[in-house]
C-alpha atoms as a PDB file:
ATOM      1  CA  UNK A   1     -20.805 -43.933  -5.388  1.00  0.00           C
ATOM      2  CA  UNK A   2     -22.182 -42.708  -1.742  1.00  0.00           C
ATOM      3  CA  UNK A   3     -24.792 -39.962  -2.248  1.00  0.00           C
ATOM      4  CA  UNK A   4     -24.342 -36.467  -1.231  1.00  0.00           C
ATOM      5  CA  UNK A   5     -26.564 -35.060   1.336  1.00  0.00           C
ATOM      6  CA  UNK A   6     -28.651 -32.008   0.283  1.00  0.00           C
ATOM      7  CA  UNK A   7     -26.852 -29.935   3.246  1.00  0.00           C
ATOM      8  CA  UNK A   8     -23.346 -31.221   1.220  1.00  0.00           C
ATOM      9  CA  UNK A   9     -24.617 -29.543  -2.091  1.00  0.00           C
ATOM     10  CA  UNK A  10     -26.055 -26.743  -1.087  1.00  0.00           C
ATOM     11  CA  UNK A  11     -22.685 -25.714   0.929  1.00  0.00           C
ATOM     12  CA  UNK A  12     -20.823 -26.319  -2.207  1.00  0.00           C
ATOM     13  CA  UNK A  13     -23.772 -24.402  -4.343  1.00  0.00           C
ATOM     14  CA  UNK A  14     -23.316 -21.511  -2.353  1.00  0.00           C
ATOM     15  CA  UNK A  15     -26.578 -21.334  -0.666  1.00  0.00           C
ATOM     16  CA  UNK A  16     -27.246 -21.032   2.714  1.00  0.00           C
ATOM     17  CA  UNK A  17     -27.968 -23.973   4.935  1.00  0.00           C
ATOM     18  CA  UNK A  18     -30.655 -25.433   6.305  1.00  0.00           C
ATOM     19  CA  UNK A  19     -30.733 -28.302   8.766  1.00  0.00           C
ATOM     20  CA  UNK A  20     -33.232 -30.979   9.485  1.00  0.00           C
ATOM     21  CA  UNK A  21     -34.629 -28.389  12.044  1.00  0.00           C
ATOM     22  CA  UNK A  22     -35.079 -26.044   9.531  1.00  0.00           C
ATOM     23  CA  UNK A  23     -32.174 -23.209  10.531  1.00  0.00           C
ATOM     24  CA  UNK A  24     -30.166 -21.246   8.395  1.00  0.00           C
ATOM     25  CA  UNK A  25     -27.167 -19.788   9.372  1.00  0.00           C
ATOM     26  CA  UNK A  26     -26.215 -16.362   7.808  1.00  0.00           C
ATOM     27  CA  UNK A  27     -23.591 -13.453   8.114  1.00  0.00           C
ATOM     28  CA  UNK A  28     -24.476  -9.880   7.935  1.00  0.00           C
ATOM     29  CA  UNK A  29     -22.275  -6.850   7.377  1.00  0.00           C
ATOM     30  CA  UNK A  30     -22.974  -3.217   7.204  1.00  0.00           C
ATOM     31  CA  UNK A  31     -20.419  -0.519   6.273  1.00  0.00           C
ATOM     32  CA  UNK A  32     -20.112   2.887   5.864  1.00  0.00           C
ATOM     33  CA  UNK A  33     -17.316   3.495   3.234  1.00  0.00           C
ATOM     34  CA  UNK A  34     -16.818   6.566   2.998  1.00  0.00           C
ATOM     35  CA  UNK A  35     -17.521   7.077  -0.886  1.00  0.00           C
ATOM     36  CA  UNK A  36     -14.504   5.027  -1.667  1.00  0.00           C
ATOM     37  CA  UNK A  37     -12.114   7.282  -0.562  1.00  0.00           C
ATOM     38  CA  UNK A  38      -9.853   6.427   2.729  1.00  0.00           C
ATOM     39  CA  UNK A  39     -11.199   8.911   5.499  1.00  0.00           C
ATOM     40  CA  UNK A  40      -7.790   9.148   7.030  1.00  0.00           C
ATOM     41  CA  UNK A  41      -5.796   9.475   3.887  1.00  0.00           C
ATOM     42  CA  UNK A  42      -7.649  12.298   1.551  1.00  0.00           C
ATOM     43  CA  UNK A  43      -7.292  11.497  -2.008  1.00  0.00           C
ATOM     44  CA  UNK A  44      -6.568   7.493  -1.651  1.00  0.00           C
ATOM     45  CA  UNK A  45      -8.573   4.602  -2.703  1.00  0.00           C
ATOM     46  CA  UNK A  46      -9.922   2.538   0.081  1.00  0.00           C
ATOM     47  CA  UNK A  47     -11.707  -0.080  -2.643  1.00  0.00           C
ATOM     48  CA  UNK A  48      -9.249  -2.560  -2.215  1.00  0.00           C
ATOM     49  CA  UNK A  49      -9.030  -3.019   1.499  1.00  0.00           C
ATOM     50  CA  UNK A  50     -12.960  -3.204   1.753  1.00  0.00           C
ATOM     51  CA  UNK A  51     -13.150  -5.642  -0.824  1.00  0.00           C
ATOM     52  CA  UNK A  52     -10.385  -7.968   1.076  1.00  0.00           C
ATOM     53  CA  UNK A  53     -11.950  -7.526   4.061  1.00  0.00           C
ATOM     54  CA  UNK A  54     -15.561  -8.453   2.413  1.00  0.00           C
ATOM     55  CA  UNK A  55     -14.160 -11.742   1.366  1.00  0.00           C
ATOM     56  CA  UNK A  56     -12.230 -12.369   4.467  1.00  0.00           C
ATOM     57  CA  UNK A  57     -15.705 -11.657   6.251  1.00  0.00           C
ATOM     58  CA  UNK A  58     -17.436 -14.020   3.435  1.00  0.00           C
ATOM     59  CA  UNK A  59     -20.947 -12.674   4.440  1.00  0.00           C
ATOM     60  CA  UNK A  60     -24.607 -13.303   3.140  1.00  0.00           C
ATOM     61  CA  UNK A  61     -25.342  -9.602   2.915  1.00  0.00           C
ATOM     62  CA  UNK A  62     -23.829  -6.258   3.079  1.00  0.00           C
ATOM     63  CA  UNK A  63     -25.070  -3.177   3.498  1.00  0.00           C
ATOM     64  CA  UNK A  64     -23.214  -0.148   2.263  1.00  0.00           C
ATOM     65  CA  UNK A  65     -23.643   3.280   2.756  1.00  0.00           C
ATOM     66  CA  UNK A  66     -22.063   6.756   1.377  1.00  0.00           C
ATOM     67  CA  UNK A  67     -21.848   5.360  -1.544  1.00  0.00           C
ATOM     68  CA  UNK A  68     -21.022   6.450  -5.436  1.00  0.00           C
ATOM     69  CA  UNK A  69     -21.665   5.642  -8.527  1.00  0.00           C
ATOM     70  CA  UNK A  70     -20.270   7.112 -11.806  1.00  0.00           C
ATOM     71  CA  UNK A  71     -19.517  10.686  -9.918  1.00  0.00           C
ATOM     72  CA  UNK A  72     -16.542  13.130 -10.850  1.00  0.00           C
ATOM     73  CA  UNK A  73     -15.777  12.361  -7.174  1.00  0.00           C
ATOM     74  CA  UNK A  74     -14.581   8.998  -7.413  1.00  0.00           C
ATOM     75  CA  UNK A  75     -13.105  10.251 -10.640  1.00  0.00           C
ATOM     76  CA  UNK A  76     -10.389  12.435  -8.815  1.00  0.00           C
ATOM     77  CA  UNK A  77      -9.529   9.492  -6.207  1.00  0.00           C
ATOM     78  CA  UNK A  78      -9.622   6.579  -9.198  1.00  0.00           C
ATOM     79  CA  UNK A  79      -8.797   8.740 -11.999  1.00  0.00           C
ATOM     80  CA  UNK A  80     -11.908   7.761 -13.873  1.00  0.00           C
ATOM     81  CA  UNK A  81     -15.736   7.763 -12.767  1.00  0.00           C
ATOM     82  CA  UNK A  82     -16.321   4.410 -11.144  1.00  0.00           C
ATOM     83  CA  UNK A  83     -19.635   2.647  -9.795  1.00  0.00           C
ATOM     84  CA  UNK A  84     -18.406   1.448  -6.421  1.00  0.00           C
ATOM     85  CA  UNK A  85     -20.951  -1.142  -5.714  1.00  0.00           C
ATOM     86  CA  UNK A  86     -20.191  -2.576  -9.156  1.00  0.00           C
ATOM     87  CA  UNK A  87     -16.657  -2.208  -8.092  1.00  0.00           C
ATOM     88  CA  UNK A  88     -17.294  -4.049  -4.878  1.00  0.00           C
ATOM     89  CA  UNK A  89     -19.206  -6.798  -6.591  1.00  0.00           C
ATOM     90  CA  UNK A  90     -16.786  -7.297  -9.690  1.00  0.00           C
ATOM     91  CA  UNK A  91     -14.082  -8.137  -6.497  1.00  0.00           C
ATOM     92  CA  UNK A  92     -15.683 -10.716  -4.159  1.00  0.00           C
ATOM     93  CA  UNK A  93     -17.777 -12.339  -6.457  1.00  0.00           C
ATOM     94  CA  UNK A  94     -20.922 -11.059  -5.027  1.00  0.00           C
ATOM     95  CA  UNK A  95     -24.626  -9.500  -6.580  1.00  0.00           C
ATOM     96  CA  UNK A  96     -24.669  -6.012  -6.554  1.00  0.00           C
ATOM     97  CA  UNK A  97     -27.326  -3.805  -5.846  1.00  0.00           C
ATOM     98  CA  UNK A  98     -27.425   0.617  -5.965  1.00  0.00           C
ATOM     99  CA  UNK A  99     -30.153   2.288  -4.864  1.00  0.00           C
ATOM    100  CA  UNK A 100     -29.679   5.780  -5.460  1.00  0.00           C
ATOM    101  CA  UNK A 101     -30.933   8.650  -3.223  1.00  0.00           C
ATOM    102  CA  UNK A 102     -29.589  11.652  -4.969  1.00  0.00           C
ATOM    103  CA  UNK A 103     -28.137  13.238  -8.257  1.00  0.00           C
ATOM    104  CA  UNK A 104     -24.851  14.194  -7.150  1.00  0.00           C
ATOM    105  CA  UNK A 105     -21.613  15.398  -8.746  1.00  0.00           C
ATOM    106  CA  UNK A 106     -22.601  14.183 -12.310  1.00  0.00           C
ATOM    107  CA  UNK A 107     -23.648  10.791 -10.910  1.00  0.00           C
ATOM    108  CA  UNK A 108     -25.266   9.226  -8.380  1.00  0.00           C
ATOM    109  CA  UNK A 109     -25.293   8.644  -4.689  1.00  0.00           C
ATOM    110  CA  UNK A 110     -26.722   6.579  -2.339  1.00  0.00           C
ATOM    111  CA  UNK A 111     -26.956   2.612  -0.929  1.00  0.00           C
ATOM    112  CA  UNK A 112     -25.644  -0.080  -1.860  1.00  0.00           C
ATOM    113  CA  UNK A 113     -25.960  -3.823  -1.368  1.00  0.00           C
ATOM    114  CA  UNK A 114     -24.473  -6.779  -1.886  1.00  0.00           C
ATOM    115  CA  UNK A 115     -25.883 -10.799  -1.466  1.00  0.00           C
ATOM    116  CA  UNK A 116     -24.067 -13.406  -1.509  1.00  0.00           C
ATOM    117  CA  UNK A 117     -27.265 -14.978  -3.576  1.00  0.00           C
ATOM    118  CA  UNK A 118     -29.276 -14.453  -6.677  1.00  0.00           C
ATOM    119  CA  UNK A 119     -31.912 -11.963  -5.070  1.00  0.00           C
ATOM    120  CA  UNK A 120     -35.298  -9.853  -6.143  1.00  0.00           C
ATOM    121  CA  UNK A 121     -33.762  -6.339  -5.499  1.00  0.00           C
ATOM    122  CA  UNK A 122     -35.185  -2.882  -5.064  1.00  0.00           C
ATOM    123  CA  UNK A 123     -35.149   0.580  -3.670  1.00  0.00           C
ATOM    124  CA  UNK A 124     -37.721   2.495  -1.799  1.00  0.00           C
ATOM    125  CA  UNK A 125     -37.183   6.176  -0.964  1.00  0.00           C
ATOM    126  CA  UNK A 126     -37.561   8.093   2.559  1.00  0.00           C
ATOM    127  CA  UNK A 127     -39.644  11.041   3.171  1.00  0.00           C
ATOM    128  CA  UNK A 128     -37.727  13.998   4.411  1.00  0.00           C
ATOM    129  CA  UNK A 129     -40.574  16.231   5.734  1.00  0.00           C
ATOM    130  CA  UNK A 130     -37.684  18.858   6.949  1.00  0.00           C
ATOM    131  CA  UNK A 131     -35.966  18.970   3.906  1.00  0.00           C
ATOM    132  CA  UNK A 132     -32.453  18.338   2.944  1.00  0.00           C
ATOM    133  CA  UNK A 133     -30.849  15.185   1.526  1.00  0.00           C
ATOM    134  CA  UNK A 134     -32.672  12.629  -0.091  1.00  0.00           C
ATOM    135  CA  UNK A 135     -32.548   9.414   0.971  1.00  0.00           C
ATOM    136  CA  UNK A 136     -33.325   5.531   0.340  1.00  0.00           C
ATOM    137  CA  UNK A 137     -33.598   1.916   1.543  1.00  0.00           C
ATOM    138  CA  UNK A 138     -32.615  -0.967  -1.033  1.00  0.00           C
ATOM    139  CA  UNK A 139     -33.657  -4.338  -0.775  1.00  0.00           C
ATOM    140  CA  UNK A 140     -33.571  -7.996  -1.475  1.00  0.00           C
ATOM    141  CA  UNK A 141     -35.430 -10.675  -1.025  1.00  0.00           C
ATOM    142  CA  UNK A 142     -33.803 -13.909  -0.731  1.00  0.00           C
ATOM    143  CA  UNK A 143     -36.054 -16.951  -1.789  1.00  0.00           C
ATOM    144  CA  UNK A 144     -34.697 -20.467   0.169  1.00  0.00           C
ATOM    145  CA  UNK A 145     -34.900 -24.220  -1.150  1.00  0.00           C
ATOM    146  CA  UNK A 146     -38.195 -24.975   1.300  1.00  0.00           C
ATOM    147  CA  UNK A 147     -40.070 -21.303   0.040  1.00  0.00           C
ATOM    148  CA  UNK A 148     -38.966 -19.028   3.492  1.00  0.00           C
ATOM    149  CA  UNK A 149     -38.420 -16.016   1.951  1.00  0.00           C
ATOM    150  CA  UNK A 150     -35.425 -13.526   3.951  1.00  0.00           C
ATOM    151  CA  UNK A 151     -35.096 -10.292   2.898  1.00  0.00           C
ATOM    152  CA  UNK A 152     -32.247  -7.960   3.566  1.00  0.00           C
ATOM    153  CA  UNK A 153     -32.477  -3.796   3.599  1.00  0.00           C
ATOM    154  CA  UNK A 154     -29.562  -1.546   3.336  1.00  0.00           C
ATOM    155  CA  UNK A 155     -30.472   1.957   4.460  1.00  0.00           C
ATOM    156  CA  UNK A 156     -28.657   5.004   5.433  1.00  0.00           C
ATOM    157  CA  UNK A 157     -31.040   7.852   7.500  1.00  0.00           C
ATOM    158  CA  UNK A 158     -30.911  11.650   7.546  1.00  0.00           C
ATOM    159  CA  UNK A 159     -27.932  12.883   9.347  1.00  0.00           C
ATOM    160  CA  UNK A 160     -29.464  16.502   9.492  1.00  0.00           C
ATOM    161  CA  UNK A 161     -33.055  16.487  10.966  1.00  0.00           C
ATOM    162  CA  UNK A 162     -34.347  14.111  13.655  1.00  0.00           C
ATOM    163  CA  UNK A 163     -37.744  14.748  12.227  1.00  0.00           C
ATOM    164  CA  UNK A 164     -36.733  13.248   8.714  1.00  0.00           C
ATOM    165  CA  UNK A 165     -35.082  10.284  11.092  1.00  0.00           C
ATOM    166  CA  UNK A 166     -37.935   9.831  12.719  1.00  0.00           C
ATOM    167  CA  UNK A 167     -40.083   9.719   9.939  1.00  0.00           C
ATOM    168  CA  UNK A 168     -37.644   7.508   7.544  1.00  0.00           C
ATOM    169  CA  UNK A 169     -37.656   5.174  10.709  1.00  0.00           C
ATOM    170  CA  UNK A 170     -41.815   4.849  10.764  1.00  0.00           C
ATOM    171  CA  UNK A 171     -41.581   4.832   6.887  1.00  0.00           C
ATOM    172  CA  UNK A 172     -39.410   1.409   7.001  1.00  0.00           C
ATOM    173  CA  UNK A 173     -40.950  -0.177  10.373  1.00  0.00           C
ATOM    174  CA  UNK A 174     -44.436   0.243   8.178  1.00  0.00           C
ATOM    175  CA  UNK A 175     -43.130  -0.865   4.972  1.00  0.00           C
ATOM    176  CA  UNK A 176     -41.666  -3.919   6.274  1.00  0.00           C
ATOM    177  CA  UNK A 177     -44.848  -4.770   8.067  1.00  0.00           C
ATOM    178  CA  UNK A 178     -46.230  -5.950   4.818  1.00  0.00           C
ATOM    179  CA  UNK A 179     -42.832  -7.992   3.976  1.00  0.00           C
ATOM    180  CA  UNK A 180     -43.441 -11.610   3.972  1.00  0.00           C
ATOM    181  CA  UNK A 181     -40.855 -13.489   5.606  1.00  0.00           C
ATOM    182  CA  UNK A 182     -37.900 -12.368   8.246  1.00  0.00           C
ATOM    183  CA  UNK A 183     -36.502  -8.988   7.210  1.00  0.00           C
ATOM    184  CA  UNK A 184     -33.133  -7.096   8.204  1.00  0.00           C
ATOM    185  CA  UNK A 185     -32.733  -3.709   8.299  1.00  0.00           C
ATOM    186  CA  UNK A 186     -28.790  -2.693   8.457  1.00  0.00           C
ATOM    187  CA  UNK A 187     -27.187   0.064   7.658  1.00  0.00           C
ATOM    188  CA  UNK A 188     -25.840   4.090   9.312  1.00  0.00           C
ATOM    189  CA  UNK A 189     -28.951   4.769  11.234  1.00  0.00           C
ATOM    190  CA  UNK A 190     -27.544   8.393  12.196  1.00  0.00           C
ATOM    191  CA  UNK A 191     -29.243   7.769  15.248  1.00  0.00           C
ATOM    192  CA  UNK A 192     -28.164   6.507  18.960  1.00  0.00           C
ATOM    193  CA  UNK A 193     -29.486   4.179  21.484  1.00  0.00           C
ATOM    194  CA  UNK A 194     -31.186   7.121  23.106  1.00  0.00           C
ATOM    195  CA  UNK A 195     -32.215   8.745  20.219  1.00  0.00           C
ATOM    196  CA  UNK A 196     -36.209   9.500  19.570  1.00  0.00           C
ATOM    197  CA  UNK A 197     -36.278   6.838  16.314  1.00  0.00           C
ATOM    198  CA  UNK A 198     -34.567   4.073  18.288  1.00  0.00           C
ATOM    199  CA  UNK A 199     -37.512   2.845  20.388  1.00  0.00           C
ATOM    200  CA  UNK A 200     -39.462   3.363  16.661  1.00  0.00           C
ATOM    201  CA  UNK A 201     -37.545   0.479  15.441  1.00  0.00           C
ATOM    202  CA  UNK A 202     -37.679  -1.162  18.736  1.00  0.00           C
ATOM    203  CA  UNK A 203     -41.439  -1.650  18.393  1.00  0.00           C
ATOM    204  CA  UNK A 204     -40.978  -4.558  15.401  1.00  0.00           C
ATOM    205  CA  UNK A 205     -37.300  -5.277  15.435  1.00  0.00           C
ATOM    206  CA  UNK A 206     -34.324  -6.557  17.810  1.00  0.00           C
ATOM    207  CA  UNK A 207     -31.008  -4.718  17.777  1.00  0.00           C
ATOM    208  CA  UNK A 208     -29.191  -7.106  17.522  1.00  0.00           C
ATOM    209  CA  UNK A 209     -25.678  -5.316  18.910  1.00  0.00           C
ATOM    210  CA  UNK A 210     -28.057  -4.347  21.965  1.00  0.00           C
ATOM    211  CA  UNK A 211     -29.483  -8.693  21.871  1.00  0.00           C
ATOM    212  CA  UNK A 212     -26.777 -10.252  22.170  1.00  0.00           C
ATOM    213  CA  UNK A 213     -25.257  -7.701  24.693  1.00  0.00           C
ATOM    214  CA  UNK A 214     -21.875  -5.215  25.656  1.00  0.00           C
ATOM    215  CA  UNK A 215     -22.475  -3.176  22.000  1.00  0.00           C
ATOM    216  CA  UNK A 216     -19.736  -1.223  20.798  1.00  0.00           C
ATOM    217  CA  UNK A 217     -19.373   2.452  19.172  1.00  0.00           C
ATOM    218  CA  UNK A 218     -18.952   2.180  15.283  1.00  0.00           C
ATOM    219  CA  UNK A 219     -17.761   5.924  14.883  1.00  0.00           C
ATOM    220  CA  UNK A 220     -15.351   7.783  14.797  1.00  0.00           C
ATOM    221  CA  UNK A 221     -12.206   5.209  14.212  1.00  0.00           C
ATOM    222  CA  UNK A 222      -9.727   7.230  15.594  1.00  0.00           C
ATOM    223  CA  UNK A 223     -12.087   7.804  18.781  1.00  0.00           C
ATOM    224  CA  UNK A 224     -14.782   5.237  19.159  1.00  0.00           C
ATOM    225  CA  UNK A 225     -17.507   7.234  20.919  1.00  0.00           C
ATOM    226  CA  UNK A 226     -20.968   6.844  19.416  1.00  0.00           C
ATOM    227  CA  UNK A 227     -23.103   3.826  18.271  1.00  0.00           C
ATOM    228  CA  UNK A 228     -25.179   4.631  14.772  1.00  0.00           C
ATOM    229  CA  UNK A 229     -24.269   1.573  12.790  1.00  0.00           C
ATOM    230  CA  UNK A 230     -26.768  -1.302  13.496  1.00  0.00           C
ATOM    231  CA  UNK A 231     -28.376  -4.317  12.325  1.00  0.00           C
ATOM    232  CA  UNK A 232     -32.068  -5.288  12.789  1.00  0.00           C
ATOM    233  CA  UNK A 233     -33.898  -7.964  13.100  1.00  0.00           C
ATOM    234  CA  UNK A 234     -37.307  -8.814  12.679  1.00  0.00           C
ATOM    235  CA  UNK A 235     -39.443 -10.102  15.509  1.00  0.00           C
ATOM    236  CA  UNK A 236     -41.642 -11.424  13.138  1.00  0.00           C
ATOM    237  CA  UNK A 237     -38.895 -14.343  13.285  1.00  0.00           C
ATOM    238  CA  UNK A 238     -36.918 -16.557  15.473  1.00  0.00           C
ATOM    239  CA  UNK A 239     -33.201 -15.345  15.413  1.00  0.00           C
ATOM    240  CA  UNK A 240     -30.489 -16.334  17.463  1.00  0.00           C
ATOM    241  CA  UNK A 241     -27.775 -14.031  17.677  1.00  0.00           C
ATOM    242  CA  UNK A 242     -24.244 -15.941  17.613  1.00  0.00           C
ATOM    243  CA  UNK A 243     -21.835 -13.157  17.657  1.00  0.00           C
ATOM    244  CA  UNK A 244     -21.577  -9.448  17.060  1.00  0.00           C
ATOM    245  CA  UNK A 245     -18.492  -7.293  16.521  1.00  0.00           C
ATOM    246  CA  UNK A 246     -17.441  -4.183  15.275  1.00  0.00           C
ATOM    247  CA  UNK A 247     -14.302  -4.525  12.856  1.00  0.00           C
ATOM    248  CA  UNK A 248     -11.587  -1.780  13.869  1.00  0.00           C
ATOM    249  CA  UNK A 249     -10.337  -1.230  10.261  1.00  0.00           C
ATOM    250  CA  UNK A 250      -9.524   2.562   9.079  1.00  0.00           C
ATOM    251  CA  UNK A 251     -10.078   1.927   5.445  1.00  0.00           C
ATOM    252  CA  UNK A 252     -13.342   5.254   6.662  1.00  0.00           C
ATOM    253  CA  UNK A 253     -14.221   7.341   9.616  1.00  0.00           C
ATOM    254  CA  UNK A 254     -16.891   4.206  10.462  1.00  0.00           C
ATOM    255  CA  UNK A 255     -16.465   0.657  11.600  1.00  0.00           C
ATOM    256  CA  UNK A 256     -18.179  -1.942  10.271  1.00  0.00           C
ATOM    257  CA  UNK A 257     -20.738  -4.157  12.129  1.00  0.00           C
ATOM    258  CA  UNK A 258     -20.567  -8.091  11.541  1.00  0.00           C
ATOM    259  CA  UNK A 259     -23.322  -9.847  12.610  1.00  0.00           C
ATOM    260  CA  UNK A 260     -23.843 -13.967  12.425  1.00  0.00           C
ATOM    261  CA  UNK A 261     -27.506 -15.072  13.641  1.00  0.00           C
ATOM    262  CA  UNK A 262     -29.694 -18.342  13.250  1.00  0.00           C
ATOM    263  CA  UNK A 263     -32.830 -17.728  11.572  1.00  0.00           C
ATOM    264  CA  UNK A 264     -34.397 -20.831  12.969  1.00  0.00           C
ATOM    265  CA  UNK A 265     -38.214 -21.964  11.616  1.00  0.00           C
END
């Protein structure tokens, strides 16, 4: 019986890849979705189609954003209170991971994540010096075969204040200074390219949209016009960006952003 080579079984383990030149190869998503409800449709489920499209994707990591869990909201669109991450899990075979920011509508709401791997998850929440919504970053960290630790945050910034942005922005770009390892940070950044937090994150991480050049808007569907929704990369680490594209589906007002780098050692 000819042996199978350790990149053989970990492809059919489901883990991610690494070559003799130590690279790993890994797809990252980040959606908006609306709070499970179709943006363009009022009162219809849009669970379905962004579970299809998460399989079709088949990505490491997602990061998810407006999202529910257990609220009388998703009640009156699924005609019982539903966790959406759990949901979202439950359908492409995925971990799931809700990191909630606020009480809200007699359940939670918040971030969400999903791996593709058995992960050490948790949640960290952002200062809002001006007020209004709270809001938080979850996270996972990713242990690999050789030790290299990745680890993947799903966040979703103030869309009220710029001086909550810009203080949520600091409060990840320090906390993820003392992350060992390559770290992402994906999610609805509420912010643009010329915004005040954008050279924040700029300082430790690569856009990766902005890397690997001719980035496109992520909102509003039915009129593409701004770019908030991002992925981020660590330059603690030596990515390659392979491709980047924003998906034009209508399932919510945002697109989402599909990202496939090499993490290389």
């Amino acid at each position: 019986m000819k042996k199978l080579s350790l990149a053989l079984l970990l492809t059919l383990a489901g883990l991610p890849c690494w070559t003799h030149a130590q690279e790993i190869s890994l797809t990252l998503m980040s959606y908006n979705i609306y709070h499970g409800e179709k943006a363009y449709e009022k009162g219809h489920k849009n669970i379905e189609e962004i579970a299809q499209l998460i399989k079709d994707i088949d990505p490491d990591f997602v990061a998810l954003q407006e999202v529910d869990s257990m609220t009388q909201r998703t009640a009156s669109i699924y005609e019982k209170p539903i966790d959406l991450v759990k949901e979202l899990a439950g359908r492409t075979g995925m971990h799931g991971f809700f990191a909630k920011a606020i009480d809200f509508s007699n359940g939670g709401y918040g971030e969400g994540l999903l791996s593709k791997h058995p992960a050490k998850t948790r949640k960290i929440d952002l200062p809002i010096p001006e007020g209004g919504e709270g809001r938080a970053m979850a996270l996972a960290t990713f242990t690999m075969e050789n030790g290299e630790q990745i680890t993947f945050g799903a966040t979703h910034l103030c869309h009220q204040f710029d001086i909550n942005r810009i203080a949520q922005t600091k409060a990840i770009v320090e906390y993820s200074q003392n992350i060992n390892g390559a770290v992402v940070v994906a999610g609805d950044l509420n912010f643009k390219p010329t915004d005040n937090p954008y050279p924040i994150m700029e300082k430790d991480f690569t856009d990766a949209a902005a890397a690997f050049g001719n980035p496109k808007p992520t909102i509003p569907y039915d009129n593409p016009s701004s770019r908030i929704d991002y992925v981020w990369l660590s330059k603690n680490a030596n990515w390659e960006v392979k491709e980047v594209k924003v998906v034009p589906v209508d399932f919510s007002d945002h697109m989402p952003v599909v990202v496939k780098v090499v993490l290389k050692d």
